[in-house]
N, C-alpha and C. Protein backbone atom coordinates (compact mmCIF):
# COMPACT_ATOMS: atom_id res chain seq x y z
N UNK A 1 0.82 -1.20 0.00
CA UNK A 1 0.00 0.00 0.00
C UNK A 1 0.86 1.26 0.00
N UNK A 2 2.00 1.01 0.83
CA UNK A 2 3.25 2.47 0.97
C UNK A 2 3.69 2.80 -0.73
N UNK A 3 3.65 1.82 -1.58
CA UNK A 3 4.12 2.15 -3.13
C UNK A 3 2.87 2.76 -3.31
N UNK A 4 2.07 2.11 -3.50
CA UNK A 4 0.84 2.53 -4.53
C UNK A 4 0.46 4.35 -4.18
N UNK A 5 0.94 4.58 -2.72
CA UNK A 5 0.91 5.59 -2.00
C UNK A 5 1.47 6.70 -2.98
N UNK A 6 3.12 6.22 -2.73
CA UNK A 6 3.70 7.07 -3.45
C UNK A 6 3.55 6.88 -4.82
N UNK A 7 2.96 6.36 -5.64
CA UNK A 7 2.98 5.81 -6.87
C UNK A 7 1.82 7.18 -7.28
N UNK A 8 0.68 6.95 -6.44
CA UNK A 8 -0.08 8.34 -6.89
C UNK A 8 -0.08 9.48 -6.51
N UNK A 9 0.33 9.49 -5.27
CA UNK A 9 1.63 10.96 -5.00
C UNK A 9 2.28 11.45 -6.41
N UNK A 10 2.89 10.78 -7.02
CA UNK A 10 3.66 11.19 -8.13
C UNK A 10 3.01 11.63 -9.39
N UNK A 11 1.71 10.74 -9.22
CA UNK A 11 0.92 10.94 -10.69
C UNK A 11 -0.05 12.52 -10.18
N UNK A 12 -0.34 12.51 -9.01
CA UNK A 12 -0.99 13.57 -8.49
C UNK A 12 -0.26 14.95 -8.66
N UNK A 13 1.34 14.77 -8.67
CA UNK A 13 2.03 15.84 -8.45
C UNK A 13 2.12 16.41 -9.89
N UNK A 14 2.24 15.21 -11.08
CA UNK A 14 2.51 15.19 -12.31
C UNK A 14 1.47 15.99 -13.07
N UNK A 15 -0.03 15.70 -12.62
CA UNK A 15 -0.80 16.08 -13.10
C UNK A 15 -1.33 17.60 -12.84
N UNK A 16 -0.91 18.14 -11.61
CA UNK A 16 -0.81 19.85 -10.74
C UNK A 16 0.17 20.21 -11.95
N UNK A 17 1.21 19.61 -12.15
CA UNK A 17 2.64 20.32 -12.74
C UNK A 17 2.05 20.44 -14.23
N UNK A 18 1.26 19.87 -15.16
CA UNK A 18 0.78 19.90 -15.89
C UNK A 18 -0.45 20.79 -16.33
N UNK A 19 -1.06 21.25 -15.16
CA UNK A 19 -2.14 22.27 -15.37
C UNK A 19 -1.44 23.44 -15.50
N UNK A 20 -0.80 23.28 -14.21
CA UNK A 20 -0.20 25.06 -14.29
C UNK A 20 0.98 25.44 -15.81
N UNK A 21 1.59 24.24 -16.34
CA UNK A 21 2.27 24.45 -17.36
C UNK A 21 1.31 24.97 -18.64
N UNK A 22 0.66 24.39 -18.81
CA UNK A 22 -0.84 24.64 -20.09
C UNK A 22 -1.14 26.05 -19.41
N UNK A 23 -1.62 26.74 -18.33
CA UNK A 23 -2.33 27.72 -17.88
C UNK A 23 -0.83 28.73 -18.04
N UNK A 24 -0.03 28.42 -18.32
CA UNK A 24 1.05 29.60 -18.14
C UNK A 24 1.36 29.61 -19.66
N UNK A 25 1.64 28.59 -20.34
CA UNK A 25 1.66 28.82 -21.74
C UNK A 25 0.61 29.35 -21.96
N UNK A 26 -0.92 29.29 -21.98
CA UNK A 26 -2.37 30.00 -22.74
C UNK A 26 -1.78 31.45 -22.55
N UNK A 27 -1.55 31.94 -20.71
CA UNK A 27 -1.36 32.81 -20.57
C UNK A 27 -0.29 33.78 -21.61
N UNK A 28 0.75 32.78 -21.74
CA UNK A 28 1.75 33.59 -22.84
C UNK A 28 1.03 33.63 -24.12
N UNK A 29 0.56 33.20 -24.31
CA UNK A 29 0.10 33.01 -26.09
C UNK A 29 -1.27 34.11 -26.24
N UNK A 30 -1.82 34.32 -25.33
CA UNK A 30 -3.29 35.46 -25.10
C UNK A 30 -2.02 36.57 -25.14
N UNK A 31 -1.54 36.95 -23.82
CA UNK A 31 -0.49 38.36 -24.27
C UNK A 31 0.05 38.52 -25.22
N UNK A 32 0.50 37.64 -25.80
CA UNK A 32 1.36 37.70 -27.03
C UNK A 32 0.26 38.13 -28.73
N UNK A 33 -0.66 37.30 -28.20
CA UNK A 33 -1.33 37.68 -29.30
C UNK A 33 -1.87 39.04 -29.19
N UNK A 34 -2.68 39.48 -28.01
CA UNK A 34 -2.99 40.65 -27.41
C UNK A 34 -2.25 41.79 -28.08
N UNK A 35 -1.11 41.99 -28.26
CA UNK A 35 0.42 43.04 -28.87
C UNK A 35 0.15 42.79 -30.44
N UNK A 36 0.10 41.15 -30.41
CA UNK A 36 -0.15 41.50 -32.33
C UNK A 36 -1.14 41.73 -32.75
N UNK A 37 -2.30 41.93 -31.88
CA UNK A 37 -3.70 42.52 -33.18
C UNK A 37 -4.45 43.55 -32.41
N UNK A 38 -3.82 44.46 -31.51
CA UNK A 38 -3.52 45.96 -31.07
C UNK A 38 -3.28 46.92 -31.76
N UNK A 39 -2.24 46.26 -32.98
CA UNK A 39 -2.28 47.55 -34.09
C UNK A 39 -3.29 47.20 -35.08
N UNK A 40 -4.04 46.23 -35.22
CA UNK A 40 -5.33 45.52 -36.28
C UNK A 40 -6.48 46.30 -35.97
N UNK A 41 -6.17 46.96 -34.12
CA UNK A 41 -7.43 47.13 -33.85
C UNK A 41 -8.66 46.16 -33.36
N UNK A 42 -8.19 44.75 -33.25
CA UNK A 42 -9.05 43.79 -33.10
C UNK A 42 -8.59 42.90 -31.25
N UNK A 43 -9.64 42.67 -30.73
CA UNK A 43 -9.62 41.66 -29.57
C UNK A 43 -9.29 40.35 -30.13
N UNK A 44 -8.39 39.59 -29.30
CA UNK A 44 -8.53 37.95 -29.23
C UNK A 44 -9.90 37.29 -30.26
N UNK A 45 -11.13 37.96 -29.08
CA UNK A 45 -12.08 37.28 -29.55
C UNK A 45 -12.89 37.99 -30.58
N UNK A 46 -12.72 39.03 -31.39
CA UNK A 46 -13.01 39.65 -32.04
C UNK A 46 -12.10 38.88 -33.32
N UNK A 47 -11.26 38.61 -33.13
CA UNK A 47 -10.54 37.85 -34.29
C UNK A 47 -10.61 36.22 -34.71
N UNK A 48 -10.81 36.07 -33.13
CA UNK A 48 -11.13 34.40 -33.14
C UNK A 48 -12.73 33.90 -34.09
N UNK A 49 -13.38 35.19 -33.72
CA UNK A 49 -14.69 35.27 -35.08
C UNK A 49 -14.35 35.30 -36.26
N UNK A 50 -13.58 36.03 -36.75
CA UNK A 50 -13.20 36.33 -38.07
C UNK A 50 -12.39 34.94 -38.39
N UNK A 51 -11.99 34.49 -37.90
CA UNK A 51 -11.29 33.43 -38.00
C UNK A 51 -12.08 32.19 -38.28
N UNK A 52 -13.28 31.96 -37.55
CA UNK A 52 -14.70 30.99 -37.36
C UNK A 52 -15.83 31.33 -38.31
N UNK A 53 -15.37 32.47 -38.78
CA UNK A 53 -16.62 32.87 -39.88
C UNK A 53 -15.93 32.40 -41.43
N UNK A 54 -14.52 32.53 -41.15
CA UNK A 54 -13.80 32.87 -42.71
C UNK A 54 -13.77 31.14 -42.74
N UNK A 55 -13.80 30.57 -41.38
CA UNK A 55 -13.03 28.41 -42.03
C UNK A 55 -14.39 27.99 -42.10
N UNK A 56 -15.36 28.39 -42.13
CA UNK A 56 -16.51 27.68 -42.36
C UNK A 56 -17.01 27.97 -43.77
N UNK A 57 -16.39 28.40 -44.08
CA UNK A 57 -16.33 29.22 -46.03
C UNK A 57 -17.83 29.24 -45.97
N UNK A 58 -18.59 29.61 -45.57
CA UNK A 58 -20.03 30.50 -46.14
C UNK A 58 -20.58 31.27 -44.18
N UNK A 59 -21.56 31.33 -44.89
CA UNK A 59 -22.18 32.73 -43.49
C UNK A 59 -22.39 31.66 -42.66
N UNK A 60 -22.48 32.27 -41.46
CA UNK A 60 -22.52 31.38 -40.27
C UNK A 60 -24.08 32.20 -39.69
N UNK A 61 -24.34 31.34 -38.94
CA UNK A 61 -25.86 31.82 -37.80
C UNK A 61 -24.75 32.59 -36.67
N UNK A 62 -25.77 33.29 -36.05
CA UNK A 62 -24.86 33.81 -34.84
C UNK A 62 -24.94 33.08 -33.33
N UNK A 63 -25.64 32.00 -33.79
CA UNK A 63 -25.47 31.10 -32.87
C UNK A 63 -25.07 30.33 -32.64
N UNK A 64 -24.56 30.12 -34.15
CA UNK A 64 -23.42 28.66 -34.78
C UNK A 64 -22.37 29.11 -33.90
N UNK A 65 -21.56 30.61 -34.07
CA UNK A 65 -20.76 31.48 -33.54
C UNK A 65 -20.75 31.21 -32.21
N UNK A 66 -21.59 31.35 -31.18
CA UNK A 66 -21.88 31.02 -29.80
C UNK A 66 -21.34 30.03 -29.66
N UNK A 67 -21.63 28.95 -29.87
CA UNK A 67 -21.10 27.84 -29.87
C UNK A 67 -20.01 27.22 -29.79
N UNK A 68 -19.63 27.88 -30.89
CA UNK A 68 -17.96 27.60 -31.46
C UNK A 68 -17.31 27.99 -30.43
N UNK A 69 -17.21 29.09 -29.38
CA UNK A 69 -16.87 30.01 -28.94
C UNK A 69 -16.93 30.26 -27.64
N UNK A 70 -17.83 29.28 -27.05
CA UNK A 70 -18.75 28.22 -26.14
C UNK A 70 -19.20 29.80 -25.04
N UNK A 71 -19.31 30.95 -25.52
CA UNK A 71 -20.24 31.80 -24.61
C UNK A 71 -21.82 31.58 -25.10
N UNK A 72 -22.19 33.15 -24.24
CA UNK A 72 -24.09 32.77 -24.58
C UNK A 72 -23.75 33.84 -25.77
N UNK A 73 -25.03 33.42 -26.20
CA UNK A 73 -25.50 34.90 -28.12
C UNK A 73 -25.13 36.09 -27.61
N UNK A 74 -25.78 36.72 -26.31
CA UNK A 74 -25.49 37.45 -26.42
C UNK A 74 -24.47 38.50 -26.18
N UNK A 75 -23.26 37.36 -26.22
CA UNK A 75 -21.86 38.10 -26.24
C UNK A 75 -21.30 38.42 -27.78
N UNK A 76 -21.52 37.08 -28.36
CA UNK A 76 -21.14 37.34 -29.78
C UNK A 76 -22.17 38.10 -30.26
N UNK A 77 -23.54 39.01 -29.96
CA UNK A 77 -23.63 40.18 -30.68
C UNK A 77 -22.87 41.51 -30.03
N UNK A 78 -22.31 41.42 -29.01
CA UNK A 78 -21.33 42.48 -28.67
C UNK A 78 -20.14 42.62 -29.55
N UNK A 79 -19.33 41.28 -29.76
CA UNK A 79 -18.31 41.10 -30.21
C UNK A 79 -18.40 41.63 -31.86
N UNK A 80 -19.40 40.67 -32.64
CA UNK A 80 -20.21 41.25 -34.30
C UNK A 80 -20.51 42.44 -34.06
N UNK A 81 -20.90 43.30 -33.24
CA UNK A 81 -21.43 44.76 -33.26
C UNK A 81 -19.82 45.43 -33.28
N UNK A 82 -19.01 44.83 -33.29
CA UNK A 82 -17.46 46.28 -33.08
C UNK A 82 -16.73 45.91 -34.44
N UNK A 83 -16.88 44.27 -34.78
CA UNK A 83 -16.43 44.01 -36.29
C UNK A 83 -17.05 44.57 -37.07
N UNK A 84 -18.41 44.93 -37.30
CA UNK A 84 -19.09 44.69 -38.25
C UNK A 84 -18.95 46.74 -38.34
N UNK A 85 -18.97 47.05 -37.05
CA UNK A 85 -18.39 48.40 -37.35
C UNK A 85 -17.36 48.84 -38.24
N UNK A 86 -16.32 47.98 -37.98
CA UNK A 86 -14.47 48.06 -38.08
C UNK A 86 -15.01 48.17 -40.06
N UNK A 87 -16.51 47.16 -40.55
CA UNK A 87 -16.43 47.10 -41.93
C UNK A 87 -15.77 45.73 -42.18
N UNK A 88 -15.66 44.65 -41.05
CA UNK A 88 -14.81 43.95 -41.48
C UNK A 88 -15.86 42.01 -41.94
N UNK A 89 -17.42 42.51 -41.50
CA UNK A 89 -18.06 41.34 -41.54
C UNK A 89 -19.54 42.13 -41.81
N UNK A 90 -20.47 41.80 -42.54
CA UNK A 90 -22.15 42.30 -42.42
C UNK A 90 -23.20 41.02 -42.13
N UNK A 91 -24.23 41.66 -41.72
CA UNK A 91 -25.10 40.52 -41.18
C UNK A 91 -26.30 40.45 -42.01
N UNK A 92 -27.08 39.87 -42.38
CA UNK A 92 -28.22 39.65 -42.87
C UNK A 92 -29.27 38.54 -42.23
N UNK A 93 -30.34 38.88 -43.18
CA UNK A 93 -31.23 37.75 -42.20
C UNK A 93 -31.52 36.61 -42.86
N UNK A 94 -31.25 35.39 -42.11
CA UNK A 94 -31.29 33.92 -42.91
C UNK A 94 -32.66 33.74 -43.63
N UNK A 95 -32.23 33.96 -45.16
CA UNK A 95 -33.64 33.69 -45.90
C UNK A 95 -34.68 32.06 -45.27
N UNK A 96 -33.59 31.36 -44.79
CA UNK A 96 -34.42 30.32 -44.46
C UNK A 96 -35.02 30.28 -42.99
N UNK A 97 -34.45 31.20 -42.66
CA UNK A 97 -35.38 31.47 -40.89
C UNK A 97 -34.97 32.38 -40.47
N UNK A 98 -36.03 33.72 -40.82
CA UNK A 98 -35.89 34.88 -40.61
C UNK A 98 -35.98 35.30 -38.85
N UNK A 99 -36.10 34.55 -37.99
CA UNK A 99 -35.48 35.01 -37.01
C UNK A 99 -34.20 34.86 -36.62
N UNK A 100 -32.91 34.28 -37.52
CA UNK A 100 -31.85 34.11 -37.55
C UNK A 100 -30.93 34.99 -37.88
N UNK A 101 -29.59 35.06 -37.46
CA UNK A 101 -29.07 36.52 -38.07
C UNK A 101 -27.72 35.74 -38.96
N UNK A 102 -27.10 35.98 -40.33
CA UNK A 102 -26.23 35.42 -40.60
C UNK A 102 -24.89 35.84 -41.13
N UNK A 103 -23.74 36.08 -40.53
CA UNK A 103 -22.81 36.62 -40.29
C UNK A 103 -21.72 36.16 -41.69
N UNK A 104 -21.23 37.14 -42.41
CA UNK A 104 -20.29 36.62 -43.27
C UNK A 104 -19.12 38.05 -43.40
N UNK A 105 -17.95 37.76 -44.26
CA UNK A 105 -17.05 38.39 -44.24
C UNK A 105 -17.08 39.50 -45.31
N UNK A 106 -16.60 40.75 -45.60
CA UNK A 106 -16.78 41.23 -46.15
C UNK A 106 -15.30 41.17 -46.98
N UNK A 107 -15.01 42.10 -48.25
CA UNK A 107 -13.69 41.93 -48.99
C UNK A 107 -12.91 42.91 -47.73
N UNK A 108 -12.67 43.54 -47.04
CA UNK A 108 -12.05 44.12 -45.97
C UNK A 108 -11.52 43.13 -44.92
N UNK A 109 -12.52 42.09 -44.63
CA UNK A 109 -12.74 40.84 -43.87
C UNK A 109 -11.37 40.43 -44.50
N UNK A 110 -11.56 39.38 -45.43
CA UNK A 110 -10.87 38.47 -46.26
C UNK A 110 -9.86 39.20 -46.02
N UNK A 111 -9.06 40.29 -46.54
CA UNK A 111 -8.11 41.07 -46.37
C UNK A 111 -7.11 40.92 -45.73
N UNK A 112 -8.29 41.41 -44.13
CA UNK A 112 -7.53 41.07 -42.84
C UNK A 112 -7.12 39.86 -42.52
N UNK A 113 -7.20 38.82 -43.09
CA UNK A 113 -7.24 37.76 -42.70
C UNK A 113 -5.76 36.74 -42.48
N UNK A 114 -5.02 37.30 -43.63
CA UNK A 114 -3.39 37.40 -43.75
C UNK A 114 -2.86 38.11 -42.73
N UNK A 115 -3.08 38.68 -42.06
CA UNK A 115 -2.56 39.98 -41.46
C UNK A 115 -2.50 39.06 -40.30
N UNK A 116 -4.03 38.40 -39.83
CA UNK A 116 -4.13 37.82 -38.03
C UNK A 116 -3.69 36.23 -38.22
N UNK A 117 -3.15 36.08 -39.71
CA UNK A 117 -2.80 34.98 -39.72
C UNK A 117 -0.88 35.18 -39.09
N UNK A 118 -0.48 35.97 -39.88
CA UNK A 118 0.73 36.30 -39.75
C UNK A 118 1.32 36.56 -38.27
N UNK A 119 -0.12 37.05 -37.49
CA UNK A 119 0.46 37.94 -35.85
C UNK A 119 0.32 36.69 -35.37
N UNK A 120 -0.74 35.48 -35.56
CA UNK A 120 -0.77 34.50 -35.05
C UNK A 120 0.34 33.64 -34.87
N UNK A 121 0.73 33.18 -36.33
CA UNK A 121 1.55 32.73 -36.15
C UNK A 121 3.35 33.34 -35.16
N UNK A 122 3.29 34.37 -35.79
CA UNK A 122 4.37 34.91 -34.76
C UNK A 122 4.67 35.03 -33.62
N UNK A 123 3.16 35.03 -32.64
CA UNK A 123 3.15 34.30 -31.32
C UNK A 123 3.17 33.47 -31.40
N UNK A 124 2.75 32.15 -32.16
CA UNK A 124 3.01 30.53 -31.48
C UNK A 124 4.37 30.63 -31.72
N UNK A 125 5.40 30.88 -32.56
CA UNK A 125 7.04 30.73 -32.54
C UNK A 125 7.47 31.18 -31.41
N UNK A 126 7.28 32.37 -31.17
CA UNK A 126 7.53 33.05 -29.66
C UNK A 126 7.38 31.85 -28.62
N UNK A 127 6.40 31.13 -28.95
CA UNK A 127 6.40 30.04 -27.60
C UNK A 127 6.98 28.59 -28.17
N UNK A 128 6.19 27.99 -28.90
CA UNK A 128 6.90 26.80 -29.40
C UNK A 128 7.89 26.71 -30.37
N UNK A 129 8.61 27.84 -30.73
CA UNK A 129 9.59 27.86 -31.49
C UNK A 129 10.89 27.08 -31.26
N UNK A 130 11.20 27.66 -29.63
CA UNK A 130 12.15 26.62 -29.26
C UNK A 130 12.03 25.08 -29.17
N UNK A 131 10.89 24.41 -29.58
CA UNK A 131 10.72 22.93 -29.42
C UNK A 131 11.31 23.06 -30.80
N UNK A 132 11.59 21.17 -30.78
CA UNK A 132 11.86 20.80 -32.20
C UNK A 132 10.33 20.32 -33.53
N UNK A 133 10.78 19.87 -34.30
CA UNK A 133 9.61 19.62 -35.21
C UNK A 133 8.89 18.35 -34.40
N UNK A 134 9.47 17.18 -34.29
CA UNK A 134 8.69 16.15 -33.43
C UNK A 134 8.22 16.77 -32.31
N UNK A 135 8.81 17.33 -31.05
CA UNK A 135 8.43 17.91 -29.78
C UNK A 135 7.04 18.37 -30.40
N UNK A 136 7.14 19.00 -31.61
CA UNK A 136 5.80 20.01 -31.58
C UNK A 136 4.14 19.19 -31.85
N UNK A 137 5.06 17.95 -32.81
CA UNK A 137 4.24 17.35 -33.42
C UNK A 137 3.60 16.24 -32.65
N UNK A 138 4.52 15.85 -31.35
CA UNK A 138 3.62 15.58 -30.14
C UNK A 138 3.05 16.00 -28.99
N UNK A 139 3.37 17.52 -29.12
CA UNK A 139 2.56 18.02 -28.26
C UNK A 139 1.23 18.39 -28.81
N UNK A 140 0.67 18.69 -30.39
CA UNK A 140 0.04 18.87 -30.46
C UNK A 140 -0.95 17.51 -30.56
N UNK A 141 -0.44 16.48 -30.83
CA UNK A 141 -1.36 15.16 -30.92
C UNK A 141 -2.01 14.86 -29.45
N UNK A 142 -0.53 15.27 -28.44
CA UNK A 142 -1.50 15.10 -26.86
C UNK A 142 -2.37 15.66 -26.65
N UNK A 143 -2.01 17.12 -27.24
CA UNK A 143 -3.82 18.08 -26.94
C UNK A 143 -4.92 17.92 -27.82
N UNK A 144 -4.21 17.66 -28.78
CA UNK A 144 -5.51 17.08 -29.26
C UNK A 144 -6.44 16.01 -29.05
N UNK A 145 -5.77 15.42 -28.28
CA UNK A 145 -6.44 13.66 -27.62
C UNK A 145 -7.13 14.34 -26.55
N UNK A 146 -6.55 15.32 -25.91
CA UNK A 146 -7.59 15.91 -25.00
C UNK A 146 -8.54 16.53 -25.03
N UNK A 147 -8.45 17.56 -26.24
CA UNK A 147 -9.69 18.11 -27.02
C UNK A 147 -10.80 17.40 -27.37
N UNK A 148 -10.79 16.27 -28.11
CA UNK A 148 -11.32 14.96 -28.58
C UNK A 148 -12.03 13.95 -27.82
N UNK A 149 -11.52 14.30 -26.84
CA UNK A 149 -11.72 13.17 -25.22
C UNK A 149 -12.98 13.69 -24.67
N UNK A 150 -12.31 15.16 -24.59
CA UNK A 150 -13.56 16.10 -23.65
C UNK A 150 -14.44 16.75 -24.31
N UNK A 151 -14.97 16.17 -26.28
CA UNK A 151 -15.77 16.93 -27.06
C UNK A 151 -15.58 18.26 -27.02
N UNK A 152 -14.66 18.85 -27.07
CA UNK A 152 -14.26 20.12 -27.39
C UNK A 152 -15.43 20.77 -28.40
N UNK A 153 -16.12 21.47 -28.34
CA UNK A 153 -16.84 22.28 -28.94
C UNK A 153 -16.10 22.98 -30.29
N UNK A 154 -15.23 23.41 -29.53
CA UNK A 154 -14.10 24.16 -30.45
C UNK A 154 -13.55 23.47 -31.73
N UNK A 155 -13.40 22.60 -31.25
CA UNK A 155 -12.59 21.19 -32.25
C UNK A 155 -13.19 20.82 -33.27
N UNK A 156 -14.32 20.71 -32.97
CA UNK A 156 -15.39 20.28 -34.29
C UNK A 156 -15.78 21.59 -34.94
N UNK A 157 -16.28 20.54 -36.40
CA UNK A 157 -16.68 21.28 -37.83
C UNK A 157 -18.18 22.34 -37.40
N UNK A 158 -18.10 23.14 -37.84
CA UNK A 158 -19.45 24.19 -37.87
C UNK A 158 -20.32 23.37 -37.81
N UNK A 159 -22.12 23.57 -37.10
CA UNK A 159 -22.93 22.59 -37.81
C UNK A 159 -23.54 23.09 -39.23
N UNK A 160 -23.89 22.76 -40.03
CA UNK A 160 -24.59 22.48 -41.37
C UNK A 160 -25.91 23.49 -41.08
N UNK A 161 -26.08 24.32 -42.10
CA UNK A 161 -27.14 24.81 -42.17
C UNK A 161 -28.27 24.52 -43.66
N UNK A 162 -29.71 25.09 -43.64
CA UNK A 162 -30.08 24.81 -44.31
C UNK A 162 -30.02 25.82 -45.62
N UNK A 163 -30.13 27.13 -45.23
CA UNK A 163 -29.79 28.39 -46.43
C UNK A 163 -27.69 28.46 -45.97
N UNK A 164 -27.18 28.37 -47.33
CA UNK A 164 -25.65 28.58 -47.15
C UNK A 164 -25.34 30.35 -47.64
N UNK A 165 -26.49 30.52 -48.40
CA UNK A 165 -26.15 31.90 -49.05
C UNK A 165 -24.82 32.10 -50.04
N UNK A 166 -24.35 33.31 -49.97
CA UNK A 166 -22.98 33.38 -50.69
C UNK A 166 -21.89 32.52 -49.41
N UNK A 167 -21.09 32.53 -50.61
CA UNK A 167 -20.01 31.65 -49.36
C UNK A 167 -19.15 32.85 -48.71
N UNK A 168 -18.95 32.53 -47.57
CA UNK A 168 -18.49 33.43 -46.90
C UNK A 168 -16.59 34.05 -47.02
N UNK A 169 -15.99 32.80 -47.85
CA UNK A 169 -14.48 33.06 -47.94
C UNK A 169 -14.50 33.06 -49.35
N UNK A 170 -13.21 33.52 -49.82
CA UNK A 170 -12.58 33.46 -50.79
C UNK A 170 -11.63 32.28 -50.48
N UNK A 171 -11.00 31.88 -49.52
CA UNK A 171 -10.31 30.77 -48.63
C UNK A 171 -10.50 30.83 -47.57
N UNK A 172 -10.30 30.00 -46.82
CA UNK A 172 -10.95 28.98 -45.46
C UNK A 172 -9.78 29.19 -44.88
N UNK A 173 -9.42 30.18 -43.61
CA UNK A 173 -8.88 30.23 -42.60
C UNK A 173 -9.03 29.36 -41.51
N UNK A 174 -7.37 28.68 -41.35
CA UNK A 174 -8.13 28.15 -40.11
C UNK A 174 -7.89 28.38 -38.99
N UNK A 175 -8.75 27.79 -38.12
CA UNK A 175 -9.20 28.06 -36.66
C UNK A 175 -8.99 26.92 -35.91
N UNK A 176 -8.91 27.12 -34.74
CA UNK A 176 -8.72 26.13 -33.40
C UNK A 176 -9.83 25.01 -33.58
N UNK A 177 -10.64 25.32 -34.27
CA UNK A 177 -12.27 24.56 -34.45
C UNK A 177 -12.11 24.26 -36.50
N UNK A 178 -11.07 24.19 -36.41
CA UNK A 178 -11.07 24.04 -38.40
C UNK A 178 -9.31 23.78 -38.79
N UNK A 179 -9.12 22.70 -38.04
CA UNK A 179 -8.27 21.52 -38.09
C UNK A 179 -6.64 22.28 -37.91
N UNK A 180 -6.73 23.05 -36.88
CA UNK A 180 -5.43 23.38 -36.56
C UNK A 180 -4.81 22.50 -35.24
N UNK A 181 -3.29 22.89 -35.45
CA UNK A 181 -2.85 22.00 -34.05
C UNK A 181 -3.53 22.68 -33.41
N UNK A 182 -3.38 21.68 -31.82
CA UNK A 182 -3.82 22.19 -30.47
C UNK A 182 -3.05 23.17 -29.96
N UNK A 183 -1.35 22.58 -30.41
CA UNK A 183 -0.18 23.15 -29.59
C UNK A 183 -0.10 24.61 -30.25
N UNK A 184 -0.81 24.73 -31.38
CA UNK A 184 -0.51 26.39 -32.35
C UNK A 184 -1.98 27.10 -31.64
N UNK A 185 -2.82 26.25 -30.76
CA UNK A 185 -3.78 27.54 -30.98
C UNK A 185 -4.61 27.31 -29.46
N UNK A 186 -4.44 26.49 -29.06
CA UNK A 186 -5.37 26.28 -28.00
C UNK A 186 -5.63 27.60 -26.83
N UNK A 187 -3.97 28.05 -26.76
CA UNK A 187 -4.07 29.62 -25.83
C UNK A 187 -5.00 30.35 -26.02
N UNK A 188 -5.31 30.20 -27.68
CA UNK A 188 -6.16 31.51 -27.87
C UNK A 188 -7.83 31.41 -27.53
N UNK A 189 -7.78 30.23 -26.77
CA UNK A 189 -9.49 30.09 -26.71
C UNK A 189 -9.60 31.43 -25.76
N UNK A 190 -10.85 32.16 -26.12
CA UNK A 190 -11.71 33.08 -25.31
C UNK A 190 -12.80 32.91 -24.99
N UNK A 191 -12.77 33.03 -23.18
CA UNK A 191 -14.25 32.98 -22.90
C UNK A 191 -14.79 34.51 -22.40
N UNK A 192 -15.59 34.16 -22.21
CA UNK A 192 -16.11 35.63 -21.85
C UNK A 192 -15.60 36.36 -20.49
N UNK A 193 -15.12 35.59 -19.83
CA UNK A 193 -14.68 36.30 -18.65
C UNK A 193 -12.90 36.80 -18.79
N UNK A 194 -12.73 36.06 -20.22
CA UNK A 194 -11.20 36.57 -20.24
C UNK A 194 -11.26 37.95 -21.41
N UNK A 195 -12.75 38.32 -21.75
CA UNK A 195 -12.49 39.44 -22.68
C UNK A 195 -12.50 40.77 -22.07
C-alpha cells in the first residue's frame, strides 16, 4: 500500500505540474497575441470570429458562432457589433429562418485575414519555437487527444445549415475549431470572462 501511495503521490504531483504548465503557456500566447492585433485594432475574440466565420467558407448563424466560442449569443452580438463596425463582416437575415441573423465576411474581412494569420503565427514561434519539429508534433497530438476526449466544442466542424447563401471566404482560414494544431492555438481560446 506504501508504493501505490507514493505511486499516486507522483501521478498527483505530475498532473498539478501539468495544469499550471498549459495555464502559463495559454497565458503567454493570449499576451502575445494581445500586442499583435492591437495595431489591427481587433480583440482575441473579435478575431477568433473572423477566423470561425472565414473556415466555415459561407455565413454562419450567430449562434453557430456562440457555440464555437462556447459563450451565450449574447456576447457574440457584442463582439459582431465592433467588427461589423471596423467594416470587417455584415449581417443579414437567414432567408431560411428569418429570425436568424447570418454573419459573413466582407472583402475588408478576407483582407484582414493574412494579417491575423501572420500575428498569429508569430506568437506561437515566440512560444513553441524553441521545441523541435517532433516535440511540436507531439505536443500537439496530446492536446488534441484531450480536445477529442472532452468533445471540445471548439474542435469540431461548424454545424450544417439549411440556407448557405454566398459563401463566406474566398479561402478557409483556419481556426482552433477548423483543423489546426492544439499546440498552435489552444491559448487563444476566449471565454467571456477573459475578454
Amino acid at each position: 500500500m506504501g508504493e501505490r501511495r507514493k505511486r499516486d503521490a507522483a501521478t498527483s504531483d505530475t498532473t498539478l505540474e501539468l495544469a499550471e504548465l498549459l495555464s502559463h503557456s495559454a497565458r503567454r500566447l493570449r499576451r502575445g497575441s494581445t500586442a499583435q492585433l492591437a495595431p489591427l485594432g481587433l480583440t482575441n475574440a473579435q478575431a477568433r470570429v473572423l477566423r470561425i466565420v472565414a473556415a466555415a467558407g459561407r455565413p454562419l448563424r450567430m449562434a453557430d458562432i456562440a457555440l464555437r466560442l462556447e459563450v451565450v449569443p449574447r456576447s457574440v452580438t457584442t463582439m459582431v457589433d465592433g467588427i461589423e463596425s471596423a467594416g470587417l463582416i455584415v449581417r443579414s437575415a437567414d432567408p431560411g429562418d428569418r429570425r436568424s441573423v447570418l454573419v459573413r465576411l466582407t472583402d475588408r474581412g478576407h483582407a484582414l485575414l493574412e494579417q491575423l494569420e501572420r500575428a498569429r503565427r508569430t506568437t506561437a514561434e515566440d512560444i513553441f519555437g524553441r521545441l523541435a519539429g517532433d516535440e511540436r508534433a507531439d505536443l500537439a497530438r496530446l492536446l488534441g487527444a484531450l480536445c477529442h476526449r472532452d468533445g471540445c466544442s471548439s474542435c469540431s466542424p461548424p454545424p450544417p445549415t439549411e440556407s448557405h447563401g454566398p459563401r463566406a471566404g474566398h479561402h478557409g482560414a483556419h481556426t482552433h475549431g477548423a483543423h489546426m494544431h492544439a499546440a498552435d492555438t489552444h491559448g487563444y481560446q476566449t471565454h467571456e470572462s477573459e475578454r
